[in-house]
N, C-alpha and C. Protein backbone atom coordinates (compact mmCIF):
# COMPACT_ATOMS: atom_id res chain seq x y z
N UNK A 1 50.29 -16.60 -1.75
CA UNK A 1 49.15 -15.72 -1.61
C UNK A 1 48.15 -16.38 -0.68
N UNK A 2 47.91 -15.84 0.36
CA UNK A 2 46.63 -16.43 1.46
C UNK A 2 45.31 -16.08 0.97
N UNK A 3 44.40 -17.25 1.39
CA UNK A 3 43.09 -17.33 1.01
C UNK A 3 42.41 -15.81 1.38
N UNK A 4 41.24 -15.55 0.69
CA UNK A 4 40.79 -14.18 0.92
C UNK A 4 39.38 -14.69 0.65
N UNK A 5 38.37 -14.58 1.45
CA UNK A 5 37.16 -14.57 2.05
C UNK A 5 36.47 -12.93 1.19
N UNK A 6 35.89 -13.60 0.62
CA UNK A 6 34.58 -12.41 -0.13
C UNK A 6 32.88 -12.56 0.18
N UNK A 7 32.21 -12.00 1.05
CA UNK A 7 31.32 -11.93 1.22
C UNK A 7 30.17 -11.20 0.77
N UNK A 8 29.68 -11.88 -0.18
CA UNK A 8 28.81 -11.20 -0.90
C UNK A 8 26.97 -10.65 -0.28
N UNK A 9 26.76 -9.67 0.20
CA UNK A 9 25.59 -9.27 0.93
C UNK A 9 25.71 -8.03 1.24
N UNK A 10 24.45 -7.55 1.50
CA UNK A 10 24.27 -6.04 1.79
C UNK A 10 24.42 -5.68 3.33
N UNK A 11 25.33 -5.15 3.29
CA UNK A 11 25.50 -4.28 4.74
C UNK A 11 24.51 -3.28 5.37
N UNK A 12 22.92 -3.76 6.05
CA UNK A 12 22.77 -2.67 6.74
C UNK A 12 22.92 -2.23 7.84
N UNK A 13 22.06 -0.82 8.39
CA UNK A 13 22.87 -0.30 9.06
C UNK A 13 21.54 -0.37 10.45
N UNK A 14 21.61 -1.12 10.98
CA UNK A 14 20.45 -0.94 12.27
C UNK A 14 21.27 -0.46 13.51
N UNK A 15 20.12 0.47 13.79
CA UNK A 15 19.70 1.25 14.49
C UNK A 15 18.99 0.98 16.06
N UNK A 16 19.51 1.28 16.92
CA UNK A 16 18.77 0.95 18.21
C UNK A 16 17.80 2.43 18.61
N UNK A 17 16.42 2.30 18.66
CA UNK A 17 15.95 3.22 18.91
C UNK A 17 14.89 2.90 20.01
N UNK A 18 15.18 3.91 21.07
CA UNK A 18 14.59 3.58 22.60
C UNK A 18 12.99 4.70 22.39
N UNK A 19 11.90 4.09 22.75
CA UNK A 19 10.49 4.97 23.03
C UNK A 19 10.09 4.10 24.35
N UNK A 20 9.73 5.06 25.28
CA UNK A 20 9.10 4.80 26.28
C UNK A 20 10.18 3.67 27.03
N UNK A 21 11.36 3.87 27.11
CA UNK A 21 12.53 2.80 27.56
C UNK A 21 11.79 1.22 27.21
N UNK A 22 12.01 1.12 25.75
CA UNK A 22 11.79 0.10 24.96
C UNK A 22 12.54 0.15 24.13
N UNK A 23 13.52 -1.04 23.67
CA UNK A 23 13.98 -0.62 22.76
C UNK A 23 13.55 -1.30 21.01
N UNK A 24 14.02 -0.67 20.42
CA UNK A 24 13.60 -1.22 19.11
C UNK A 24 14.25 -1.36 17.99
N UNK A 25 14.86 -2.44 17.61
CA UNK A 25 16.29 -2.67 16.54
C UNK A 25 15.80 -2.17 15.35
N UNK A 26 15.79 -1.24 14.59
CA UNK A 26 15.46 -0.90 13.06
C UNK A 26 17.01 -1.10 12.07
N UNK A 27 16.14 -1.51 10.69
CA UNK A 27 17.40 -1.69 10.04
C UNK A 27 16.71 -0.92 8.88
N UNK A 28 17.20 0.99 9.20
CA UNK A 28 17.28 1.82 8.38
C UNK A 28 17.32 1.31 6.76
N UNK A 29 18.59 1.16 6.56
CA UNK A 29 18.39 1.28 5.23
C UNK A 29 17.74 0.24 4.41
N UNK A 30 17.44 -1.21 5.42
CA UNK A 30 16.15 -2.25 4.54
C UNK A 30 15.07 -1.43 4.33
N UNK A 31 14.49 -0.27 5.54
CA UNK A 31 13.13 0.03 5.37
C UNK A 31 13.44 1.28 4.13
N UNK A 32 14.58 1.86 4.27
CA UNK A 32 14.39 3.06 2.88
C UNK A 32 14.20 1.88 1.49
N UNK A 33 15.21 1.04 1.29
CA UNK A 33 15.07 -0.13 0.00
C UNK A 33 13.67 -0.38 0.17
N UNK A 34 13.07 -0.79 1.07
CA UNK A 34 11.65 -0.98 0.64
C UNK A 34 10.65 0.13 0.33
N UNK A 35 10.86 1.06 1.00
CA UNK A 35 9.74 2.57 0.57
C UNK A 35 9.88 2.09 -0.81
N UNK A 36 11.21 1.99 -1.12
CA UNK A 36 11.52 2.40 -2.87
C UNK A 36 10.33 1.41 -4.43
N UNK A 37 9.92 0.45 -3.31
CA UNK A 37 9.06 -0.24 -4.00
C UNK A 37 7.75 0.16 -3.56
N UNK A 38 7.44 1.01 -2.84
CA UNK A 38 5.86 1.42 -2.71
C UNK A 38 5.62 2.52 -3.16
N UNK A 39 4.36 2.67 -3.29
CA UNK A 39 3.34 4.04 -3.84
C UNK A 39 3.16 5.09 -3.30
N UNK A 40 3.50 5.88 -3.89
CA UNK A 40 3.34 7.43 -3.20
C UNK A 40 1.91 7.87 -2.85
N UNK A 41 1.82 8.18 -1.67
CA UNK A 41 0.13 8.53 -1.30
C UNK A 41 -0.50 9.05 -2.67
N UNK A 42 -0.37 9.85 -3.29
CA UNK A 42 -1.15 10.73 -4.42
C UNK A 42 -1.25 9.50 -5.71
N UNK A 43 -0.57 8.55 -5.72
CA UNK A 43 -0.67 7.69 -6.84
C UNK A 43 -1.88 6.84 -6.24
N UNK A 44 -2.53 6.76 -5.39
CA UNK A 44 -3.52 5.64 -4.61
C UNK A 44 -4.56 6.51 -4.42
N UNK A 45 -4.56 7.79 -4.34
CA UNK A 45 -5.74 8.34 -3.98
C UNK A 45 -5.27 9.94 -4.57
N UNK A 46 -6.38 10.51 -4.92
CA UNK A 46 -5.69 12.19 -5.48
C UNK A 46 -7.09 12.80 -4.27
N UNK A 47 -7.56 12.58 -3.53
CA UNK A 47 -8.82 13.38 -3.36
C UNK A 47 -7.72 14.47 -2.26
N UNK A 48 -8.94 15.42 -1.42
CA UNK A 48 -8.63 16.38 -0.80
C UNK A 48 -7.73 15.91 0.49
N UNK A 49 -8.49 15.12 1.24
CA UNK A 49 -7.81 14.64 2.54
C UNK A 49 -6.34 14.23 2.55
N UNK A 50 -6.04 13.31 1.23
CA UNK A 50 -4.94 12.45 0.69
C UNK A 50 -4.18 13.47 0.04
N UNK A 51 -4.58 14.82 -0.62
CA UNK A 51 -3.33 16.01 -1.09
C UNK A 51 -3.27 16.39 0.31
N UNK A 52 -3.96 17.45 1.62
CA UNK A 52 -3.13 17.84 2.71
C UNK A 52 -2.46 17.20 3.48
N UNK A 53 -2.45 15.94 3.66
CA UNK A 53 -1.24 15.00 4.33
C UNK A 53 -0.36 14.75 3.65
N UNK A 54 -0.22 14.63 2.22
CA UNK A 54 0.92 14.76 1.30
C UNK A 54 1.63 15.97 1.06
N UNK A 55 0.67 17.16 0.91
CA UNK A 55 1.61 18.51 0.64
C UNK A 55 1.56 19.16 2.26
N UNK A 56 0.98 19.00 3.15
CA UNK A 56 1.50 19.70 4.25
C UNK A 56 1.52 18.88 5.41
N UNK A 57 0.59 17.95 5.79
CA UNK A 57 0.77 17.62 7.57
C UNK A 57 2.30 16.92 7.57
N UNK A 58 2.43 15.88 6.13
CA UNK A 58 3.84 15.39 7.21
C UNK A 58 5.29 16.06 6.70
N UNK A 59 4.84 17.37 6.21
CA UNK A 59 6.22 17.88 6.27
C UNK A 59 6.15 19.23 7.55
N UNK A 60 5.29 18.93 8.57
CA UNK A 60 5.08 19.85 9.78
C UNK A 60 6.43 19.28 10.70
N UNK A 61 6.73 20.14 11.59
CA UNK A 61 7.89 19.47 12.33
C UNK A 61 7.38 18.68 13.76
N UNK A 62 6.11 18.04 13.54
CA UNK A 62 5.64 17.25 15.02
C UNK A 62 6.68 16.00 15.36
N UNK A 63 6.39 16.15 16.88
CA UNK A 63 7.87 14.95 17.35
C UNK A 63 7.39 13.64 16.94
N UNK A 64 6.21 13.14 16.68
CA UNK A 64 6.08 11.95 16.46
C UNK A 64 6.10 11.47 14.94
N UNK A 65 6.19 12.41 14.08
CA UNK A 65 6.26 12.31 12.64
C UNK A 65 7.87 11.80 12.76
N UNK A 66 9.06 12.59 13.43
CA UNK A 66 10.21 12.83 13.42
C UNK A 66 10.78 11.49 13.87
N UNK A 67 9.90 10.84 14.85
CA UNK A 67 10.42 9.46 15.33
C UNK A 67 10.05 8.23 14.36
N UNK A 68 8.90 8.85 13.53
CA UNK A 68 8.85 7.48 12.41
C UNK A 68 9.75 7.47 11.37
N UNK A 69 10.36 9.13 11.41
CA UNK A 69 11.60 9.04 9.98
C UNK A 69 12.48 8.34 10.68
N UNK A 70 12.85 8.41 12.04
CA UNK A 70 13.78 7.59 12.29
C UNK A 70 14.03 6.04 11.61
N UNK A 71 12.89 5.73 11.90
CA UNK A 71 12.78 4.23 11.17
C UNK A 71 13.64 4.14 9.75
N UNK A 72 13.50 5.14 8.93
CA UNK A 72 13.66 5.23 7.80
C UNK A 72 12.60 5.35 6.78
N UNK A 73 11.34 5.29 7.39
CA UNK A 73 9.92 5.75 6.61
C UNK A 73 9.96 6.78 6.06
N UNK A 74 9.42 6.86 4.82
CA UNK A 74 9.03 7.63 3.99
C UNK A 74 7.47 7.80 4.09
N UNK A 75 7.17 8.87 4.59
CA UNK A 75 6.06 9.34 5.29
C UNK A 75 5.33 9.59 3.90
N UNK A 76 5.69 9.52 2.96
CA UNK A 76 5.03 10.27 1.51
C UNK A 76 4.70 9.13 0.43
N UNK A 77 4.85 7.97 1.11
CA UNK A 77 4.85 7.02 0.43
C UNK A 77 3.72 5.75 1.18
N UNK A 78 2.60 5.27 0.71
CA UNK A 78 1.55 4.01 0.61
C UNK A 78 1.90 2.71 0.62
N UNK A 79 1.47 1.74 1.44
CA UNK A 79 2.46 0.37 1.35
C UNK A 79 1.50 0.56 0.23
N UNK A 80 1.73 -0.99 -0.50
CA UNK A 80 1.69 -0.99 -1.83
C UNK A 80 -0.18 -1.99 -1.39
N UNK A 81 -0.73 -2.41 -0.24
CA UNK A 81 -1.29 -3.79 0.19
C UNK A 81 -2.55 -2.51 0.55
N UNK A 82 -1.87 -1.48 0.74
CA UNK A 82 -3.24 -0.66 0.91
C UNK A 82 -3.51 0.95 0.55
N UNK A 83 -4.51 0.22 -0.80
CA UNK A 83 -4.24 0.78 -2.09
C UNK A 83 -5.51 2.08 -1.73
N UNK A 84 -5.56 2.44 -0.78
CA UNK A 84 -6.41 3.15 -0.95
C UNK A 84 -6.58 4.65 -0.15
N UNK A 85 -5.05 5.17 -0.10
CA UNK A 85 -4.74 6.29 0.20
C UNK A 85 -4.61 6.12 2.13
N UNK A 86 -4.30 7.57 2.48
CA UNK A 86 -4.58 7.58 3.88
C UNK A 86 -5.53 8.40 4.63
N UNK A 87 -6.68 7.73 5.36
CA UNK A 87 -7.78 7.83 5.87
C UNK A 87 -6.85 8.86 6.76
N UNK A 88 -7.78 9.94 6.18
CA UNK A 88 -7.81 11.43 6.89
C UNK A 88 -9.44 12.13 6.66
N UNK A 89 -9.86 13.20 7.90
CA UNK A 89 -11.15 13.51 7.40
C UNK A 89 -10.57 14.71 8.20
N UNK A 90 -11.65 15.60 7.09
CA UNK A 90 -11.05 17.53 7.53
C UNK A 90 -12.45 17.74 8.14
N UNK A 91 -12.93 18.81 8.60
CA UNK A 91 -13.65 19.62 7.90
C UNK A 91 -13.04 21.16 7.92
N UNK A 92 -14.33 21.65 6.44
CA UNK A 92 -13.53 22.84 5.93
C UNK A 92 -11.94 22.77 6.06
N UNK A 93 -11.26 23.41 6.87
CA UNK A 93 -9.40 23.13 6.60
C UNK A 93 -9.51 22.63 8.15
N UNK A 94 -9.98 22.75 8.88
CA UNK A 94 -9.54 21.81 10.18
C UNK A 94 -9.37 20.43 10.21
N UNK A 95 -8.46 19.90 10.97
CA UNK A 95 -8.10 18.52 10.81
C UNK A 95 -8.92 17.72 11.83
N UNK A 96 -9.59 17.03 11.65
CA UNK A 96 -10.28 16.20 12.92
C UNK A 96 -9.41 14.58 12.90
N UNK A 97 -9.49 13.97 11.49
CA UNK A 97 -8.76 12.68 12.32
C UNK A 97 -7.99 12.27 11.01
N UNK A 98 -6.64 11.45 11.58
CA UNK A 98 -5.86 11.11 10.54
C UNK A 98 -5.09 9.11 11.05
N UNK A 99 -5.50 8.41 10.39
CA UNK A 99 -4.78 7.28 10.31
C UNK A 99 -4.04 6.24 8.68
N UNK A 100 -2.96 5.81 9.41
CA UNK A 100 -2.06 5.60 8.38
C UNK A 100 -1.34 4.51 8.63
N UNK A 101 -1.02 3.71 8.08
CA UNK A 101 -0.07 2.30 8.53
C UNK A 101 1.60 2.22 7.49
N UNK A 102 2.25 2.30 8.18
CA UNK A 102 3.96 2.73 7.60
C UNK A 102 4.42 0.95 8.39
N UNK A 103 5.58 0.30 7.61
CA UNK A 103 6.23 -0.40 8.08
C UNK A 103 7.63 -0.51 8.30
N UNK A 104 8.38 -1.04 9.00
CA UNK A 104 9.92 -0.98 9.10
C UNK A 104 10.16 -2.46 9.28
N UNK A 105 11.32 -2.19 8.68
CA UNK A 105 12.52 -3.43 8.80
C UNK A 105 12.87 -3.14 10.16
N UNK A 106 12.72 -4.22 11.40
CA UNK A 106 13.42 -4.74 12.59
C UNK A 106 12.71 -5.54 13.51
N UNK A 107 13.05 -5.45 14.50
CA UNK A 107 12.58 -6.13 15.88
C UNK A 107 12.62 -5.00 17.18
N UNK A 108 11.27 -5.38 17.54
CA UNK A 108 11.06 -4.72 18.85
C UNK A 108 11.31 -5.74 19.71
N UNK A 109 11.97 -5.19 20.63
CA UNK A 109 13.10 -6.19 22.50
C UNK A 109 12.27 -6.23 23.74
N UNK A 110 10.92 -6.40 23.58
CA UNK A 110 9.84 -6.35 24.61
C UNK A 110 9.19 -7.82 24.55
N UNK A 111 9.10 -8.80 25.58
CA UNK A 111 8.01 -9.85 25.63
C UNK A 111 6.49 -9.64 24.78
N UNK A 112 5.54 -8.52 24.99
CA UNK A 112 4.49 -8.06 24.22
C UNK A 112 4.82 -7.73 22.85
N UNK A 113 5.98 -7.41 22.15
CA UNK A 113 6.64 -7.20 21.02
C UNK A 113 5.28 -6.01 20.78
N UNK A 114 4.97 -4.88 21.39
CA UNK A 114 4.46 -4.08 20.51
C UNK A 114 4.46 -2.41 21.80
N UNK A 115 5.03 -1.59 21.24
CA UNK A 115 4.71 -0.61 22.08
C UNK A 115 4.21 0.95 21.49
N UNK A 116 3.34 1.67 22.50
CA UNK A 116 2.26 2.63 22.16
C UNK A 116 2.97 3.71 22.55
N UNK A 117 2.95 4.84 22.14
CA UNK A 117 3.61 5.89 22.45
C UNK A 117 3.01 7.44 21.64
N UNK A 118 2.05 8.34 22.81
CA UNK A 118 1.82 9.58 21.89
C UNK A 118 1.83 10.49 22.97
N UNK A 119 1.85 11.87 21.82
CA UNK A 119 2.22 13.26 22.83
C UNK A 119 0.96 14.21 22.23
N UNK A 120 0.55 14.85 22.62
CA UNK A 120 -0.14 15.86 22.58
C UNK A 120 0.59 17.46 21.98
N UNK A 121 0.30 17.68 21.04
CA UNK A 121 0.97 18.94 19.99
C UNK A 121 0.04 19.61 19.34
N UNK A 122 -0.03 20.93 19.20
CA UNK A 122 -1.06 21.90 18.66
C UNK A 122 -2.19 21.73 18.74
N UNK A 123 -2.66 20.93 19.48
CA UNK A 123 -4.54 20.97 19.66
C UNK A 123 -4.64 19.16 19.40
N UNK A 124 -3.57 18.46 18.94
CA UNK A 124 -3.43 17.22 18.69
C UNK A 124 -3.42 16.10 19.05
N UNK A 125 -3.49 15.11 19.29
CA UNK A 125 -3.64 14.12 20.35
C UNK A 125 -2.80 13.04 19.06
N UNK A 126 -1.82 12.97 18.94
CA UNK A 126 -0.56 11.62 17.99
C UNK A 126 -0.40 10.32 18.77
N UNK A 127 -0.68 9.76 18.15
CA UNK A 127 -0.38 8.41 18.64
C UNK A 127 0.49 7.64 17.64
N UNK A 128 1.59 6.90 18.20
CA UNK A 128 1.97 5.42 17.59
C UNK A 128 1.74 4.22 17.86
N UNK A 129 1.05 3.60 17.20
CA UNK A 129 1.35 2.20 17.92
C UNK A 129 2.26 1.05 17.18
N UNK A 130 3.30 0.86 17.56
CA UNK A 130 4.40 -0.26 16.61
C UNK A 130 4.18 -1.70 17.33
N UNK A 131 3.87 -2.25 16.47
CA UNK A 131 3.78 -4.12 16.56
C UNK A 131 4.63 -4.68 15.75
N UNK A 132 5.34 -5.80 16.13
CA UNK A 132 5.61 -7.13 15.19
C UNK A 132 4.93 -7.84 14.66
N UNK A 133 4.52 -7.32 13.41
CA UNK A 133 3.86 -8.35 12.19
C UNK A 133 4.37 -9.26 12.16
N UNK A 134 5.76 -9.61 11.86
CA UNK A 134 6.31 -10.74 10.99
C UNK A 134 7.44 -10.61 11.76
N UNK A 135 8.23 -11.64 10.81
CA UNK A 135 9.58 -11.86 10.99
C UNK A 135 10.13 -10.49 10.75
N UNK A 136 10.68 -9.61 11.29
CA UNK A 136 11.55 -8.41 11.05
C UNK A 136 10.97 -7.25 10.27
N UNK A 137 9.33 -7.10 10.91
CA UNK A 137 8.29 -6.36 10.34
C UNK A 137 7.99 -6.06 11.42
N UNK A 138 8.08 -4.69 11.17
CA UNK A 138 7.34 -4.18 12.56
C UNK A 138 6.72 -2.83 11.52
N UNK A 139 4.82 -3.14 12.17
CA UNK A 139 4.05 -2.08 11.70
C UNK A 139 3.90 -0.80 12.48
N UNK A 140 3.79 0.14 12.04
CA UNK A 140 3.63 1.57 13.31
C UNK A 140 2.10 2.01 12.23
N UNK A 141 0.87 2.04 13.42
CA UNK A 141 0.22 2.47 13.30
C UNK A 141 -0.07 3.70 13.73
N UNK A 142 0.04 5.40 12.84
CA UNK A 142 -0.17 6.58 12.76
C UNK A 142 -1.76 6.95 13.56
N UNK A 143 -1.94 7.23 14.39
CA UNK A 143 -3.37 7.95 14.48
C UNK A 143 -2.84 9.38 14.88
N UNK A 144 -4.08 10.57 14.88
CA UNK A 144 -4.18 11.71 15.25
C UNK A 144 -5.55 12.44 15.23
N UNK A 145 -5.81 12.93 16.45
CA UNK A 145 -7.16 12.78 16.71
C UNK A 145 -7.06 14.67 17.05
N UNK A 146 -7.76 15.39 16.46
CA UNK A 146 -8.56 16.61 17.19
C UNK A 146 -8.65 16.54 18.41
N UNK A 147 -8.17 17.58 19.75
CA UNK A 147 -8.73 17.52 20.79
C UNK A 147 -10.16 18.28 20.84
């Protein structure tokens, strides 16, 4: 009987994802395992601003929401470090400004290790900005501004 090699570790599955011909290694299913340990926006904050970004803005179909699921973010979910919902301000039902900080498992392949990327949608002005925090942390900072 020949020796047989068992390797015990989790297989994920990264992802090469290009913005602005940059590319950016994500490892999908570390960042879903981690959502799984953070707070759902409504558990950190119940007020008004913090229910319409939970029950409607990020289930809208905007392209830049669509490129952070790529990551594997769970758009419905609070890192756990900032406990204090996501800074959104309405008035009456109009949206004037929305910021939010989501993280992923990988590495961005750029010397500056951080790249900016937004489009303009329904009256909207989206921005991302993704940096390397850490070792195989890369933060994407959410803004969206009223034109």
């Amino acid at each position: 009987m020949g020796n047989k090699i068992k390797f015990l570790f989790n297989i994920y599955s990264f992802v090469e994802i290009k913005i602005k011909n940059e590319f950016i290694e994500v490892d999908v299913d570390a960042t879903q395992e981690f959502y799984l340990t953070q707070n759902d926006i409504l558990e950190d904050c119940e007020c008004d601003d913090c229910q319409y970004f939970y029950k409607n803005f990020i289930h809208k179909p905007f392209k830049i929401l669509e490129i952070i699921k790529k990551f594997g973010v769970d758009l419905s979910e609070n890192l756990v470090d900032e406990s204090t919902g996501v800074w959104c301000v309405r008035n009456d039902s109009h949206l004037l400004h929305i910021f939010q900080v989501y993280q992923a498992k990988g590495v961005i392949h750029n010397p500056q290790k951080e790249i900016k990327y937004s489009v303009i949608e329904h009256g909207l002005k989206m921005e991302i900005r993704l940096y390397q925090s850490a070792f195989n942390v890369i933060d994407i900072e959410l803004t969206v501004n009223k034109l």
